[in-house]
PDB file of N, CA and C in Angstrom:
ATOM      1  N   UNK A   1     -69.844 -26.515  19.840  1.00  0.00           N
ATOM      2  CA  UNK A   1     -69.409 -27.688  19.104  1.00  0.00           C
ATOM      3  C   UNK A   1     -68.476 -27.270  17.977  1.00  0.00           C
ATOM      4  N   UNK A   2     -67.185 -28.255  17.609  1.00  0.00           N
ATOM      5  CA  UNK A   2     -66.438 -27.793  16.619  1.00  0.00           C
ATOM      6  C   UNK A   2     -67.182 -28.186  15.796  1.00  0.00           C
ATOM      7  N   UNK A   3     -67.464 -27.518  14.281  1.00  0.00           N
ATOM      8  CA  UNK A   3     -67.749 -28.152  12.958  1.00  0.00           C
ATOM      9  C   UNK A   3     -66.739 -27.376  12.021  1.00  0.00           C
ATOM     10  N   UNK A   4     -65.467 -27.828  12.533  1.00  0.00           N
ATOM     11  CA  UNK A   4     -64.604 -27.856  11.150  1.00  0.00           C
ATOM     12  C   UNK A   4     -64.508 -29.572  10.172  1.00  0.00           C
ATOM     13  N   UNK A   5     -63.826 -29.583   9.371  1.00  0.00           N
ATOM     14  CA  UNK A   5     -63.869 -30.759   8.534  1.00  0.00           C
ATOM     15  C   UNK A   5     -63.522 -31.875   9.144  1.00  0.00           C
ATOM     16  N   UNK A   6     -62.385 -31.670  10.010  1.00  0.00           N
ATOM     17  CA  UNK A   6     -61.668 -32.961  10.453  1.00  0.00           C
ATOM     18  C   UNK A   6     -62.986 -33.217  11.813  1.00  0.00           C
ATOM     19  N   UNK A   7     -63.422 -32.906  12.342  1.00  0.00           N
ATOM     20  CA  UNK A   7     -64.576 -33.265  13.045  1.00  0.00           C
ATOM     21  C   UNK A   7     -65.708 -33.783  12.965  1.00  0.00           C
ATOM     22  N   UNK A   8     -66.093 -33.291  11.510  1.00  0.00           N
ATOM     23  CA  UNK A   8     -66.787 -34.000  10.946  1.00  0.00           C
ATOM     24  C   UNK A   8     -66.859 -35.193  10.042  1.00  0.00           C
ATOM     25  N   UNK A   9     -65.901 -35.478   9.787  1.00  0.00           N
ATOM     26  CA  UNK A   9     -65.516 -37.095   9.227  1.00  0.00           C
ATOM     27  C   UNK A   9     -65.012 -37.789  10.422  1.00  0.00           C
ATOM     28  N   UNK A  10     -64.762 -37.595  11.466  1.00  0.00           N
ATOM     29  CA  UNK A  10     -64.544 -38.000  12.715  1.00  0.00           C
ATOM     30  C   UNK A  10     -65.693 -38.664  13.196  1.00  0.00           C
ATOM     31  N   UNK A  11     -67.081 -37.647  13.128  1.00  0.00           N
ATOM     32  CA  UNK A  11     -68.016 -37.681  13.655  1.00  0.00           C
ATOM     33  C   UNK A  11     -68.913 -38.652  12.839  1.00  0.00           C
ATOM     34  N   UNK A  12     -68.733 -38.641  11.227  1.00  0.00           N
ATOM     35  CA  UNK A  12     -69.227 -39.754  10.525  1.00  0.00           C
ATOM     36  C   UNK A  12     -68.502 -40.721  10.443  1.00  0.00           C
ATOM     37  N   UNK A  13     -67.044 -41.585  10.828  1.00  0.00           N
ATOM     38  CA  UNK A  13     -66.771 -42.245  11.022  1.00  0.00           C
ATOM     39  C   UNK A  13     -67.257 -43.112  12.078  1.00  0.00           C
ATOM     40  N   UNK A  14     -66.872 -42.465  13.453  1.00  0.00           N
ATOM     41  CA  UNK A  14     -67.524 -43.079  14.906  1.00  0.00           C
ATOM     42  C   UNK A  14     -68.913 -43.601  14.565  1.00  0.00           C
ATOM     43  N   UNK A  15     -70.220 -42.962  13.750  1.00  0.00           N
ATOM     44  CA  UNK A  15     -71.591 -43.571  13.583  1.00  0.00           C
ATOM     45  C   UNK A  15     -71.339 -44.255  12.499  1.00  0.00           C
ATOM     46  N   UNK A  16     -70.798 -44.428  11.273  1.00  0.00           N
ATOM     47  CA  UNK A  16     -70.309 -46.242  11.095  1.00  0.00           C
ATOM     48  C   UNK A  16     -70.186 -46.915  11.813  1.00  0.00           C
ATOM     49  N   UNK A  17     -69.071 -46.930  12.468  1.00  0.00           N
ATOM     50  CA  UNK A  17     -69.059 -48.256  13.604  1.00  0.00           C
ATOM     51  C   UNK A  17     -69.617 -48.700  14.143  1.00  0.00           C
ATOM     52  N   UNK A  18     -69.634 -47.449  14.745  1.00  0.00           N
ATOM     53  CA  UNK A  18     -71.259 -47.823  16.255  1.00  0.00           C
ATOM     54  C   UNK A  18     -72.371 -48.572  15.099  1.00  0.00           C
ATOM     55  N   UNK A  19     -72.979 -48.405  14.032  1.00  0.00           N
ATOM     56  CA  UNK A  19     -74.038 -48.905  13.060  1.00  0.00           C
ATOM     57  C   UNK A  19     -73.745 -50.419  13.192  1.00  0.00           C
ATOM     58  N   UNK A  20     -72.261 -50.971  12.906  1.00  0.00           N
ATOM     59  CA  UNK A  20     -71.628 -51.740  12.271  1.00  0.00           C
ATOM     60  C   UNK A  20     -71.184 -52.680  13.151  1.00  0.00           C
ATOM     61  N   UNK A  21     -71.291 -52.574  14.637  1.00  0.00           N
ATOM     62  CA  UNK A  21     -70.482 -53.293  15.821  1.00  0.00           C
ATOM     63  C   UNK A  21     -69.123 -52.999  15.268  1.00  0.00           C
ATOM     64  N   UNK A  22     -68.685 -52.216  14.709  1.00  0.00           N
ATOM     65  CA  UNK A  22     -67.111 -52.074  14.738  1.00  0.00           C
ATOM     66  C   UNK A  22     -66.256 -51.641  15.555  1.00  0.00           C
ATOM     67  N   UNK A  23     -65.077 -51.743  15.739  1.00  0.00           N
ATOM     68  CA  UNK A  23     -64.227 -50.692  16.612  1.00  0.00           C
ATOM     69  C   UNK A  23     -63.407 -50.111  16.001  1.00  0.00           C
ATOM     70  N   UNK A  24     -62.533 -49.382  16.434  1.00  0.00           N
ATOM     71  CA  UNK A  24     -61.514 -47.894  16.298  1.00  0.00           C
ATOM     72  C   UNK A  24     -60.438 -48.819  15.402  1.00  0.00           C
ATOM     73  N   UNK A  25     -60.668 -49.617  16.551  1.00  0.00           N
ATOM     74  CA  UNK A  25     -58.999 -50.806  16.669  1.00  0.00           C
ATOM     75  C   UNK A  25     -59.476 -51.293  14.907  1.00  0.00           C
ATOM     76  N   UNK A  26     -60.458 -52.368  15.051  1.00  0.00           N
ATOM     77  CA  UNK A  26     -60.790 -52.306  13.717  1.00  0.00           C
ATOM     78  C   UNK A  26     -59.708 -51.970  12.300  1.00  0.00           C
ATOM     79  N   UNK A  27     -60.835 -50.562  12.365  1.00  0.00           N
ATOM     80  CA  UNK A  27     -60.608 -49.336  11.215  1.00  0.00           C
ATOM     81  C   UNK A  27     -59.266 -49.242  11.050  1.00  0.00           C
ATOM     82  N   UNK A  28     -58.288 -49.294  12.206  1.00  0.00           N
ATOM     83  CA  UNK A  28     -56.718 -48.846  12.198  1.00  0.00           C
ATOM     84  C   UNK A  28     -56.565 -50.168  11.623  1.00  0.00           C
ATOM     85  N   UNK A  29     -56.931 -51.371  11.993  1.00  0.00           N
ATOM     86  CA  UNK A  29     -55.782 -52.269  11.276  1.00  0.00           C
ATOM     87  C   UNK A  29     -56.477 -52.539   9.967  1.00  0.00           C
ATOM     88  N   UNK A  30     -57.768 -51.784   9.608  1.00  0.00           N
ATOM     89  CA  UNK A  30     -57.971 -52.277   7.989  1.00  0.00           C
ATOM     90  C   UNK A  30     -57.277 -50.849   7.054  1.00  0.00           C
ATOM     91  N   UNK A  31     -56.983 -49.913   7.672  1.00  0.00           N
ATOM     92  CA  UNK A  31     -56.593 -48.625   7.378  1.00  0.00           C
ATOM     93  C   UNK A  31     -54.861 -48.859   7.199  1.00  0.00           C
ATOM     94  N   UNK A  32     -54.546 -50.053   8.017  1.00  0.00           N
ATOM     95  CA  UNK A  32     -53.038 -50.381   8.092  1.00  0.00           C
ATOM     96  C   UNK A  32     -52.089 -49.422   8.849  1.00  0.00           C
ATOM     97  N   UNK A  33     -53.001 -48.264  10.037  1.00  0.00           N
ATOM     98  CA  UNK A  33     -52.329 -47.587  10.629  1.00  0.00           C
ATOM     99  C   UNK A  33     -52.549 -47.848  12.480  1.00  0.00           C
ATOM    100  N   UNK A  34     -51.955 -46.960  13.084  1.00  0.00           N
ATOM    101  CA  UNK A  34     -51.974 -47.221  14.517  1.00  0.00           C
ATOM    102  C   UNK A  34     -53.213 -46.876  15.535  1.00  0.00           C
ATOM    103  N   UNK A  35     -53.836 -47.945  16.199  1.00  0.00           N
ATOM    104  CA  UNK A  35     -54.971 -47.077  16.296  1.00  0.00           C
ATOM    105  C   UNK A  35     -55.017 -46.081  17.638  1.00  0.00           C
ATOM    106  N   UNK A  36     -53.709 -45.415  18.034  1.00  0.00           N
ATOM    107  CA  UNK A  36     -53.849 -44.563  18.505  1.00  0.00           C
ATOM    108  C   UNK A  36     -53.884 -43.105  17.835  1.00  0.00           C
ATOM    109  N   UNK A  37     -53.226 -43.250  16.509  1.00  0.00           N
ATOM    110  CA  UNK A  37     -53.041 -42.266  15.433  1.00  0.00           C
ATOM    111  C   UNK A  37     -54.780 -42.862  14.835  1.00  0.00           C
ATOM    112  N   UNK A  38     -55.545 -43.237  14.646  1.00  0.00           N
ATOM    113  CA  UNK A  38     -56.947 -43.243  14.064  1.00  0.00           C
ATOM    114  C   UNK A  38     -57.308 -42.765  15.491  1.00  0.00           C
ATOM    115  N   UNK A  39     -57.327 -42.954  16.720  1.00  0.00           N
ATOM    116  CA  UNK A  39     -58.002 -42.384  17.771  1.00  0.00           C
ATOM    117  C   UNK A  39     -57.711 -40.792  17.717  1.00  0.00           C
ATOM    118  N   UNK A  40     -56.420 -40.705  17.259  1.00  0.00           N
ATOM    119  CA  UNK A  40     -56.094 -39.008  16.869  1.00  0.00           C
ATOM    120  C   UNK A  40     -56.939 -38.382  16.372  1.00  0.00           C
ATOM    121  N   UNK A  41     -56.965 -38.768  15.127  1.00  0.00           N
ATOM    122  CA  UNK A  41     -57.285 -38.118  13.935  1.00  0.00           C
ATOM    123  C   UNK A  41     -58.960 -38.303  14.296  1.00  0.00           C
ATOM    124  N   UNK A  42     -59.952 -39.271  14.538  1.00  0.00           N
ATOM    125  CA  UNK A  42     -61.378 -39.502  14.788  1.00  0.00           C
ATOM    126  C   UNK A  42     -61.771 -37.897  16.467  1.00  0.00           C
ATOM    127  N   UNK A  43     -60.642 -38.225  16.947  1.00  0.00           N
ATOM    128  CA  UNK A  43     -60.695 -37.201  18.308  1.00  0.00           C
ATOM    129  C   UNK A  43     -60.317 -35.761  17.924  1.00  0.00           C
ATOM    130  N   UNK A  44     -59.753 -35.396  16.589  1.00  0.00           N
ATOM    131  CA  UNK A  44     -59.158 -34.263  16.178  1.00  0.00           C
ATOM    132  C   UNK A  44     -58.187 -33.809  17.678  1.00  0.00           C
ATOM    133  N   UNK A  45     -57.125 -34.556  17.829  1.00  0.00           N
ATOM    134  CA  UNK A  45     -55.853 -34.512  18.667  1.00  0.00           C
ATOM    135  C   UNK A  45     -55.303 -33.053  18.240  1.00  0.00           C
ATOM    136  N   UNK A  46     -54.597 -32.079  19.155  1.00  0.00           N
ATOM    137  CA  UNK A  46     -54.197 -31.243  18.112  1.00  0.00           C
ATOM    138  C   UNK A  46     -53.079 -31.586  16.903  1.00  0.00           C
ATOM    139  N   UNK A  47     -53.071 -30.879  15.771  1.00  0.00           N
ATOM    140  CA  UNK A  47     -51.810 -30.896  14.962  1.00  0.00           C
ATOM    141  C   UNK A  47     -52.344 -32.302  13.748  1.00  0.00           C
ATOM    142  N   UNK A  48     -53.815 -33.231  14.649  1.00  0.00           N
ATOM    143  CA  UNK A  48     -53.789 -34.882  13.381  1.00  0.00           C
ATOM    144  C   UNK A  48     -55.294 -34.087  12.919  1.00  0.00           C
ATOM    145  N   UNK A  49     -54.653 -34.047  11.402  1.00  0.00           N
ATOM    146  CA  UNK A  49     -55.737 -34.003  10.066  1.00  0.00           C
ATOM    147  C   UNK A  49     -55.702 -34.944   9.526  1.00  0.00           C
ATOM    148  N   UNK A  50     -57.203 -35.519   8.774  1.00  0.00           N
ATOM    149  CA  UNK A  50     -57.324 -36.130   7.737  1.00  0.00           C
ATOM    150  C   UNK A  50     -56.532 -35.411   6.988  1.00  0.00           C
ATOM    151  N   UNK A  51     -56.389 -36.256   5.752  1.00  0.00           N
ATOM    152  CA  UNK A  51     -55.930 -36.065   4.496  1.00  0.00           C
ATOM    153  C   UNK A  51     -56.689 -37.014   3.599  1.00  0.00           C
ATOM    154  N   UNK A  52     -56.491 -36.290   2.115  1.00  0.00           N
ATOM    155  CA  UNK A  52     -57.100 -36.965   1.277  1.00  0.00           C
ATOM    156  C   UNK A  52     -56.593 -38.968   1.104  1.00  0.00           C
ATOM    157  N   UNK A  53     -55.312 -38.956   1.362  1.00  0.00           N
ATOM    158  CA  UNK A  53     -54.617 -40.542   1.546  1.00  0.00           C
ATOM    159  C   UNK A  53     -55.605 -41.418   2.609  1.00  0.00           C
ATOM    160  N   UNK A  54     -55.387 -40.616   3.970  1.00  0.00           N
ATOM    161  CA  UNK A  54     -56.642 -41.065   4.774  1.00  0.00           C
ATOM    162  C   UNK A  54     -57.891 -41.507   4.778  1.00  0.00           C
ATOM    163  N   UNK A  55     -58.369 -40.404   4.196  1.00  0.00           N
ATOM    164  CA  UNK A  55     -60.102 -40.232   3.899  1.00  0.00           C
ATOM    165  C   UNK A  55     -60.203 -41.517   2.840  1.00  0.00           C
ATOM    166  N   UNK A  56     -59.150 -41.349   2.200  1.00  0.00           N
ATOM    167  CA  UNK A  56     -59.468 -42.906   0.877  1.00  0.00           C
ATOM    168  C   UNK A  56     -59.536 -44.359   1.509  1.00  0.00           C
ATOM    169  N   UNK A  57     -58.231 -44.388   2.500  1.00  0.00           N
ATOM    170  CA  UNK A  57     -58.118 -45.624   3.464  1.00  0.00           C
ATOM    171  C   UNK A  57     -59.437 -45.638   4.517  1.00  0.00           C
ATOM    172  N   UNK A  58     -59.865 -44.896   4.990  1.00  0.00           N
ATOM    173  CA  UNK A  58     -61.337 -44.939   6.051  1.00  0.00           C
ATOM    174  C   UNK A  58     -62.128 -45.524   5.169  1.00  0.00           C
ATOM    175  N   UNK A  59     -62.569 -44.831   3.744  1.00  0.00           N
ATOM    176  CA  UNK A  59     -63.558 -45.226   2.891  1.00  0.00           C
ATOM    177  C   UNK A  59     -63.551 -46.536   2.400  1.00  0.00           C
ATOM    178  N   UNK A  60     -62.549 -47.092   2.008  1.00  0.00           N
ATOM    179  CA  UNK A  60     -62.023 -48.747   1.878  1.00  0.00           C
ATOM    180  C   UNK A  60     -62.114 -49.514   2.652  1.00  0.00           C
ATOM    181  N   UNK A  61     -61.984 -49.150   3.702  1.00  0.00           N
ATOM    182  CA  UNK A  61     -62.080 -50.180   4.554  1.00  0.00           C
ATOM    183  C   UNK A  61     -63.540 -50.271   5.132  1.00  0.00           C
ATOM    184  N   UNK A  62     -64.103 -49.289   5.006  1.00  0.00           N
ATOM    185  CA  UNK A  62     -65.345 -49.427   5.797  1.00  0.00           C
ATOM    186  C   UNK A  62     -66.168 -50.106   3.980  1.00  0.00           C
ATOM    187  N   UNK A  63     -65.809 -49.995   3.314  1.00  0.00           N
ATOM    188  CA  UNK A  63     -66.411 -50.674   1.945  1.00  0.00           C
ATOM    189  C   UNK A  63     -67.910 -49.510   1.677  1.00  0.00           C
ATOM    190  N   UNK A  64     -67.276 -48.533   2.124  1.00  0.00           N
ATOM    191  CA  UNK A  64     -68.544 -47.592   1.658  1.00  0.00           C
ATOM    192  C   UNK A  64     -68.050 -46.198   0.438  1.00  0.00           C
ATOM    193  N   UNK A  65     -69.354 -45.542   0.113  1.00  0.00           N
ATOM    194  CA  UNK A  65     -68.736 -44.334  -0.717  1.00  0.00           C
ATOM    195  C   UNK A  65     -68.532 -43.772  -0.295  1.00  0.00           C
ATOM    196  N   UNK A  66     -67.978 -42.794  -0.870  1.00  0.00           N
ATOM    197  CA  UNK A  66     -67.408 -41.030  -0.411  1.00  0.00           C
ATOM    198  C   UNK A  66     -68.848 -40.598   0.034  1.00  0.00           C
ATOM    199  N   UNK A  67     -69.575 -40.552  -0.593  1.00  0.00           N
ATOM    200  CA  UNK A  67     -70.691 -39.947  -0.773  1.00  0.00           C
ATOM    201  C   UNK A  67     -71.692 -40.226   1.132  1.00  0.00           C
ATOM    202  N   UNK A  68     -71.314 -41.163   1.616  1.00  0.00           N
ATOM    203  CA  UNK A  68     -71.553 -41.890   2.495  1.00  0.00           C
ATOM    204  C   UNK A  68     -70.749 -41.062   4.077  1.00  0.00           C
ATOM    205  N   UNK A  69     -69.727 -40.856   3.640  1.00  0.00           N
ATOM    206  CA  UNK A  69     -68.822 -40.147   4.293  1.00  0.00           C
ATOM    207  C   UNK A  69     -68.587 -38.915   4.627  1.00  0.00           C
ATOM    208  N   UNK A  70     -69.657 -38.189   3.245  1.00  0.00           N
ATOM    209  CA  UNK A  70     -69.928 -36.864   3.163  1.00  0.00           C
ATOM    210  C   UNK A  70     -70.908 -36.600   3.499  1.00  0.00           C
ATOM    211  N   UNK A  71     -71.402 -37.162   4.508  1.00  0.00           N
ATOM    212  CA  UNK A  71     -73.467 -37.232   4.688  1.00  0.00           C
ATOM    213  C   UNK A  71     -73.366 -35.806   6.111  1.00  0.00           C
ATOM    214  N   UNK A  72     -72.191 -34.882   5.644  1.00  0.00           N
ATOM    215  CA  UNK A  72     -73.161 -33.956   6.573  1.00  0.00           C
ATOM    216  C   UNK A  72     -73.135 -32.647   5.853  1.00  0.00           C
ATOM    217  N   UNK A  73     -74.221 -32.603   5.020  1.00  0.00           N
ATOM    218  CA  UNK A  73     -74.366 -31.134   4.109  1.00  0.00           C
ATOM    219  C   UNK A  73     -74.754 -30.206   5.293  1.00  0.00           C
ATOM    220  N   UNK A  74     -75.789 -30.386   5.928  1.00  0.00           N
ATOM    221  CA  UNK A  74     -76.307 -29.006   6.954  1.00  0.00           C
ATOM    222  C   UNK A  74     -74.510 -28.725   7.375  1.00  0.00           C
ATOM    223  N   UNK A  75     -73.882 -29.480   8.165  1.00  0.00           N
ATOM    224  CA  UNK A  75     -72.751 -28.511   9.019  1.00  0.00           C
ATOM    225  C   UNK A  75     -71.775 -28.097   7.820  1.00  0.00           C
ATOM    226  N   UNK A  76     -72.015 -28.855   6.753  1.00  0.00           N
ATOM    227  CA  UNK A  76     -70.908 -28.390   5.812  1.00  0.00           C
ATOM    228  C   UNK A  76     -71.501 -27.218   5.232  1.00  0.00           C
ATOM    229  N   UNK A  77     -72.642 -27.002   5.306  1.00  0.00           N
ATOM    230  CA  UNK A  77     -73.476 -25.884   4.430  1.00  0.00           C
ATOM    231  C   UNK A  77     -72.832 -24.497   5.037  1.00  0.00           C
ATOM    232  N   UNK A  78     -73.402 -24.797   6.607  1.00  0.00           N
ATOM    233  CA  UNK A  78     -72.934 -23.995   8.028  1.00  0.00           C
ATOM    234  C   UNK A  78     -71.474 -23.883   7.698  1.00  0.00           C
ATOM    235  N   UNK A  79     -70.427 -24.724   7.410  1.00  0.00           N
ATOM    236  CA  UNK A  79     -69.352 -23.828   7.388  1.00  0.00           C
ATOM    237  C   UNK A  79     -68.713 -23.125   6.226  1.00  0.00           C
ATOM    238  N   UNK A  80     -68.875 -23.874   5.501  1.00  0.00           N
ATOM    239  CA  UNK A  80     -68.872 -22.935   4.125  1.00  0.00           C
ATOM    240  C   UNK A  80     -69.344 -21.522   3.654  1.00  0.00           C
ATOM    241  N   UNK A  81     -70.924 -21.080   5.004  1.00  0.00           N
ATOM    242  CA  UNK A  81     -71.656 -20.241   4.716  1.00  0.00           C
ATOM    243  C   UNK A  81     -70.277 -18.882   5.382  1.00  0.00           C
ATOM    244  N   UNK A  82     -69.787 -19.669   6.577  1.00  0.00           N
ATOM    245  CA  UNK A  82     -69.034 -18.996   7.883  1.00  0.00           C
ATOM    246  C   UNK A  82     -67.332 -19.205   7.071  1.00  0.00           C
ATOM    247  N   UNK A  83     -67.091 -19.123   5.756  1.00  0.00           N
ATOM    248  CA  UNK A  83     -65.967 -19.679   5.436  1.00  0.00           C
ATOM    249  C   UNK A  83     -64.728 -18.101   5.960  1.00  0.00           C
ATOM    250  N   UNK A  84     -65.047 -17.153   5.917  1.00  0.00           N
ATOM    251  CA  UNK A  84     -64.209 -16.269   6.376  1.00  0.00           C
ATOM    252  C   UNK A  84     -64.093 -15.725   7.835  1.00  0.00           C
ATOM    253  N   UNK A  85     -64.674 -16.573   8.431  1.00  0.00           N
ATOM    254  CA  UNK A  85     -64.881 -16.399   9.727  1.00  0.00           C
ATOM    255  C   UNK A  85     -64.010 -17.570  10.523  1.00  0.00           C
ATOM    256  N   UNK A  86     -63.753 -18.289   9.308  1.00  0.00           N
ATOM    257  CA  UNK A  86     -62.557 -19.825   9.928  1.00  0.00           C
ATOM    258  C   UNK A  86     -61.114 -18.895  10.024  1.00  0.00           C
ATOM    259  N   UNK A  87     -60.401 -19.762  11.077  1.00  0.00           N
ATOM    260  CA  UNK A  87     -59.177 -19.444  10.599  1.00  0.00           C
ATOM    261  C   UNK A  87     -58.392 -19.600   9.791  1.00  0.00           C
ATOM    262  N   UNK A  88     -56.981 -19.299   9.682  1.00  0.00           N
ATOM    263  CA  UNK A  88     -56.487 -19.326   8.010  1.00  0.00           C
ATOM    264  C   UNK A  88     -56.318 -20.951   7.978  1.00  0.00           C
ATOM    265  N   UNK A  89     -55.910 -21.517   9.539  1.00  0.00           N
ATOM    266  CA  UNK A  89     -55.675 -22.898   9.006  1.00  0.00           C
ATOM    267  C   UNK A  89     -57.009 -24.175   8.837  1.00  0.00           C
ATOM    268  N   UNK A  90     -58.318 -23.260   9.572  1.00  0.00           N
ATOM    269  CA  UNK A  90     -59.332 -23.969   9.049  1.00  0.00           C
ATOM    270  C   UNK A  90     -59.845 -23.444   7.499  1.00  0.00           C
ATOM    271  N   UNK A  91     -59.609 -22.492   6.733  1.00  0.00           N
ATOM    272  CA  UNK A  91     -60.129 -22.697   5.510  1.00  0.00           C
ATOM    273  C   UNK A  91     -59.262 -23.291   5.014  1.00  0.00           C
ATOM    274  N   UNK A  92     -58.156 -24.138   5.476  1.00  0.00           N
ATOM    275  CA  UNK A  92     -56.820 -24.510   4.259  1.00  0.00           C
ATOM    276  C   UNK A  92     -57.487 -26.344   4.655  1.00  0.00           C
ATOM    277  N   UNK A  93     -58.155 -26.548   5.863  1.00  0.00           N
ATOM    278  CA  UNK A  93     -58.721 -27.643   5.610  1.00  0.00           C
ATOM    279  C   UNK A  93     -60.215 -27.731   4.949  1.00  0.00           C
ATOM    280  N   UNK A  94     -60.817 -26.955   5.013  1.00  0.00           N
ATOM    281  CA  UNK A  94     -62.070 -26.927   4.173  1.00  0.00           C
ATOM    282  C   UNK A  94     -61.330 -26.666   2.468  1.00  0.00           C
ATOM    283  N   UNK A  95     -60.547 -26.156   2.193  1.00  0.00           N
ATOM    284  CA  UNK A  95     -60.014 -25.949   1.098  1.00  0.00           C
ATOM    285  C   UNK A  95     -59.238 -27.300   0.461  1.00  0.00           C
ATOM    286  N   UNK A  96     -58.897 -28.208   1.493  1.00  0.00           N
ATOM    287  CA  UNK A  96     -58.317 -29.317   0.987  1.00  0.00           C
ATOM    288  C   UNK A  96     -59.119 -30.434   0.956  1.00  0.00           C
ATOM    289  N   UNK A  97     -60.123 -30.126   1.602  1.00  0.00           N
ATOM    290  CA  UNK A  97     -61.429 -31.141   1.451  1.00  0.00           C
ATOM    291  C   UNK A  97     -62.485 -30.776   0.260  1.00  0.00           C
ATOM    292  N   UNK A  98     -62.510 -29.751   0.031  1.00  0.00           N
ATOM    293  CA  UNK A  98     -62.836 -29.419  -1.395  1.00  0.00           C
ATOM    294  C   UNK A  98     -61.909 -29.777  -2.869  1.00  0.00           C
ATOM    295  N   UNK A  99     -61.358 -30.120  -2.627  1.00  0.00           N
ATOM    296  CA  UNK A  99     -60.143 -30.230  -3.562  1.00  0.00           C
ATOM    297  C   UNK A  99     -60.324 -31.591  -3.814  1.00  0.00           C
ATOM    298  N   UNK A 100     -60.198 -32.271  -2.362  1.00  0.00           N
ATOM    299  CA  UNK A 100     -60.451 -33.673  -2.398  1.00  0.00           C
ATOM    300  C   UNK A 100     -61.692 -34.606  -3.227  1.00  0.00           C
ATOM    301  N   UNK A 101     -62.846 -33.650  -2.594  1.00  0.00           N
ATOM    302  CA  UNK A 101     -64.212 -33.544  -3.457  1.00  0.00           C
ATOM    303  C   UNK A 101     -64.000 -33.879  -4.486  1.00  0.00           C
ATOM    304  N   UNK A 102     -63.938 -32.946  -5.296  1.00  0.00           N
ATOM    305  CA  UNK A 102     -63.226 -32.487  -6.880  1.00  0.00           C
ATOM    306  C   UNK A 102     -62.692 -33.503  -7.153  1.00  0.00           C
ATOM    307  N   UNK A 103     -61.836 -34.130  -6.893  1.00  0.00           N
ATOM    308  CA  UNK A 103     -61.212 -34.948  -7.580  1.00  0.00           C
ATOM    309  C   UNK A 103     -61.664 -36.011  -7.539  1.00  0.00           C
ATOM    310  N   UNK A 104     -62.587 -36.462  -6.207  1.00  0.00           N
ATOM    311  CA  UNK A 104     -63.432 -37.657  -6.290  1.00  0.00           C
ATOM    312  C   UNK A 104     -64.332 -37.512  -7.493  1.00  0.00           C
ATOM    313  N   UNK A 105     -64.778 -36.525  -7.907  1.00  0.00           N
ATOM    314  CA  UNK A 105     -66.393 -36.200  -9.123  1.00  0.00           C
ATOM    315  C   UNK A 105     -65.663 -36.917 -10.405  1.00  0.00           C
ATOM    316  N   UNK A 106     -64.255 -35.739 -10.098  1.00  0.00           N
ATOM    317  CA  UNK A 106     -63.411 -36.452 -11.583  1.00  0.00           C
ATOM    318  C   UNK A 106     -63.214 -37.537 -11.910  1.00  0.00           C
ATOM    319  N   UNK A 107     -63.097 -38.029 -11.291  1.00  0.00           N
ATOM    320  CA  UNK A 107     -62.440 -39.534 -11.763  1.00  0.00           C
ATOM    321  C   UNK A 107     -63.755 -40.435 -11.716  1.00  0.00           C
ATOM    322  N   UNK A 108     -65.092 -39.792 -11.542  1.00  0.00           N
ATOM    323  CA  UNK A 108     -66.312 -41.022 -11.807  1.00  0.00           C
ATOM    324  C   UNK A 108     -66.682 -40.920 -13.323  1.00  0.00           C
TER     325      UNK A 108
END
């Protein structure tokens, strides 16, 4: 199983919905994007990352917290533990999702 970052907000996105009777289609038009580009990015397509712009639009629209979004400490624990064992371009997304973090704490 992948547990890099973009998989895992993928993976907590999809169990919103499913919770919620929502769909993909949905999320893209409350996100204001295409929902073959949200099918990307939820499928980790190669080359489609979240981004912090993203991750803010998912969270809005679904009317939930970050905190909500971040509900997977075990795999995040797991990769963080394995952080030099990612490649250079998976620690630059664990590194930008940390960043992202951070700046969510700040501004509460």
């Amino acid at each position: 199983m992948r547990e890099d970052v973009n998989f895992l907000i993928g993976q907590r996105i999809k169990k919103i919905l499913k919770s919620r009777g929502k769909s993909q289609s949905w999320l893209a038009d409350e996100m204001n994007i295409k929902p073959g580009y949200l099918s990307e990015l939820i499928n980790c397509a190669a080359g489609k990352r979240w981004n912090s712009d993203l991750i803010q639009s998912a969270v809005d629209a679904l009317g939930i917290r970050f905190d909500d979004l971040a509900e997977t400490s075990e795999a995040f624990t797991q990769i963080t533990s394995s952080y030099t064992a990612l490649s250079e371009n998976g620690r630059k997304e664990l590194e930008d999702f940390a960043n992202y973090l951070l700046t969510k704490q700040d501004k509460k």
